[in-house]
Protein backbone atom coordinates (compact mmCIF):
# COMPACT_ATOMS: atom_id res chain seq x y z
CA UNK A 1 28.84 -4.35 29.58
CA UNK A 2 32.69 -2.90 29.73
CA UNK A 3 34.14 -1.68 33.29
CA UNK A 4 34.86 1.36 34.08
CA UNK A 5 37.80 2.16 32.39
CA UNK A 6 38.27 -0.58 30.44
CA UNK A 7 38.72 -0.38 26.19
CA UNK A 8 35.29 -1.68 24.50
CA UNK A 9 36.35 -4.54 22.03
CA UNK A 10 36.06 -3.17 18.69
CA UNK A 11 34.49 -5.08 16.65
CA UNK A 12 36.03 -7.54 13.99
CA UNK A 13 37.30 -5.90 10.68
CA UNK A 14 36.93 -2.16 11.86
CA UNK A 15 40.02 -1.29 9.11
CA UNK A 16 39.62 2.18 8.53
CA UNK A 17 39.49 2.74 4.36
CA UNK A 18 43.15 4.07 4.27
CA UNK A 19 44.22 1.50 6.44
CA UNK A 20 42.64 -1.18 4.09
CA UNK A 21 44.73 0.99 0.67
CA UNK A 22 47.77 1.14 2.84
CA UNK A 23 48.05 -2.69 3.01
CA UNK A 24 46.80 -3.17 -0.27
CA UNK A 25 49.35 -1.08 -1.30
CA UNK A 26 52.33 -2.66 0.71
CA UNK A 27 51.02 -5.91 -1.18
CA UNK A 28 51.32 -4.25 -4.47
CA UNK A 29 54.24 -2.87 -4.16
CA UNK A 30 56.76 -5.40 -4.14
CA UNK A 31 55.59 -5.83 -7.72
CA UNK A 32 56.13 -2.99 -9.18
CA UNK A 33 59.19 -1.09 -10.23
CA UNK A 34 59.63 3.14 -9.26
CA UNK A 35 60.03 5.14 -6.72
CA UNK A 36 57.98 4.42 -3.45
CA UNK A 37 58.49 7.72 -1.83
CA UNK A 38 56.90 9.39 -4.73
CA UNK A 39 54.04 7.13 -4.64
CA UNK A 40 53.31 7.01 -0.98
CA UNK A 41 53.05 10.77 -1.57
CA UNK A 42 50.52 11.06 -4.49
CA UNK A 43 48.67 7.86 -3.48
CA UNK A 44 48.12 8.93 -0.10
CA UNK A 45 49.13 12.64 0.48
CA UNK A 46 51.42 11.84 3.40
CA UNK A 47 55.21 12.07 3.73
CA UNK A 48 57.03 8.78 3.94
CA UNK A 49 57.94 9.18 7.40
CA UNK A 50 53.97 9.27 8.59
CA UNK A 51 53.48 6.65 6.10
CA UNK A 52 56.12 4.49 7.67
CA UNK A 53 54.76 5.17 10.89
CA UNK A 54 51.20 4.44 10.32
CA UNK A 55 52.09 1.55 8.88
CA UNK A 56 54.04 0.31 11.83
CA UNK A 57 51.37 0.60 14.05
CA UNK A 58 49.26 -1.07 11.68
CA UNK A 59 51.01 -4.27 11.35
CA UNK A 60 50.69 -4.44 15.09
CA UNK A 61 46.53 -4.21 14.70
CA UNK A 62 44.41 -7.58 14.89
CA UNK A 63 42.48 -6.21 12.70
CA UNK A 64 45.17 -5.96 9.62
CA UNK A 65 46.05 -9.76 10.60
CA UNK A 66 42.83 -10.73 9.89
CA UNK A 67 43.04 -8.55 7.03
CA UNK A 68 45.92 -9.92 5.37
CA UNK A 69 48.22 -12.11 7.77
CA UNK A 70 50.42 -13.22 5.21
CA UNK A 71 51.32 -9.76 4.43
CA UNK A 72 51.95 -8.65 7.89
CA UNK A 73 53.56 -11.02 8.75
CA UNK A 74 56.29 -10.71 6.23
CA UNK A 75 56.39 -6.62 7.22
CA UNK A 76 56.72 -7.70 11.27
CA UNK A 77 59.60 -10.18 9.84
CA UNK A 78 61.87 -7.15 8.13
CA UNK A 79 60.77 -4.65 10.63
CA UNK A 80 62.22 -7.04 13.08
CA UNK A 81 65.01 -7.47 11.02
CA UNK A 82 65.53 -3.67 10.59
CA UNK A 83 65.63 -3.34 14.13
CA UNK A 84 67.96 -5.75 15.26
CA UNK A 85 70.37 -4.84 12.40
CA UNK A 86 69.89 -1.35 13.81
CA UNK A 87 70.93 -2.64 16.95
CA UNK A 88 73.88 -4.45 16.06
CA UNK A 89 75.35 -1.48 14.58
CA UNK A 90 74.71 1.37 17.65
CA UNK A 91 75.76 -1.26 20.20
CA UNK A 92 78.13 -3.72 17.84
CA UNK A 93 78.47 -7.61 18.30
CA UNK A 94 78.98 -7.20 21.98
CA UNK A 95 76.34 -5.35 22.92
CA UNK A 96 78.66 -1.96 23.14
CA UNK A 97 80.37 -3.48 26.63
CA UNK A 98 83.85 -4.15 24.24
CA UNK A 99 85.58 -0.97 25.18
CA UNK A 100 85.43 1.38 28.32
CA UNK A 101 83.31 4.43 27.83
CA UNK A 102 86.34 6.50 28.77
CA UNK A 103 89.42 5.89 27.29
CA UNK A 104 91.86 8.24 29.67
């Protein structure tokens, strides 16, 4: 029985199909040689910006852990990286507190 209000559990390897070919594919990949954005398109008939953003949520998913947790867990590694490179350069080393906002 679930409270009111509460999520139901979902049940253990609920991986929808395309989110089972879009880790399979992230596991190919690094294999082969070519042009990813082209093949994120034809493979899956999304742009690479909803690709990269299903994909983000999906490496966050239990369910794609249990799937493959070698696998995500190398994408949460350089999406982590990615980020705090991104951060570094929008803030710099200091954390953007090196020089006064105004300069007058």
């Amino acid at each position: 029985m679930t409270r009111m209000g509460a999520v139901p559990e979902r049940a253990p390897d609920t991986l929808s199909e395309r989110d089972r070919r879009i880790l399979d594919f992230e596991r190919e990949w690094s294999r082969h040689v070519g042009a990813k954005e082209a093949a994120i398109r034809e493979r899956f008939s999304l742009t690479p910006a909803r690709y990269y953003q299903l994909l983000n949520g999906l490496i966050d998913d239990v369910d794609a852990v249990r799937y493959d947790p070698m696998l995500v867990g190398r994408l949460r590694r350089l999406r982590d990286a990615r980020t705090a490179a991104r951060g570094t350069r929008v803030f710099g080393a200091d954390g953007g507190a090196g020089r006064p906002f105004d300069e007058r």
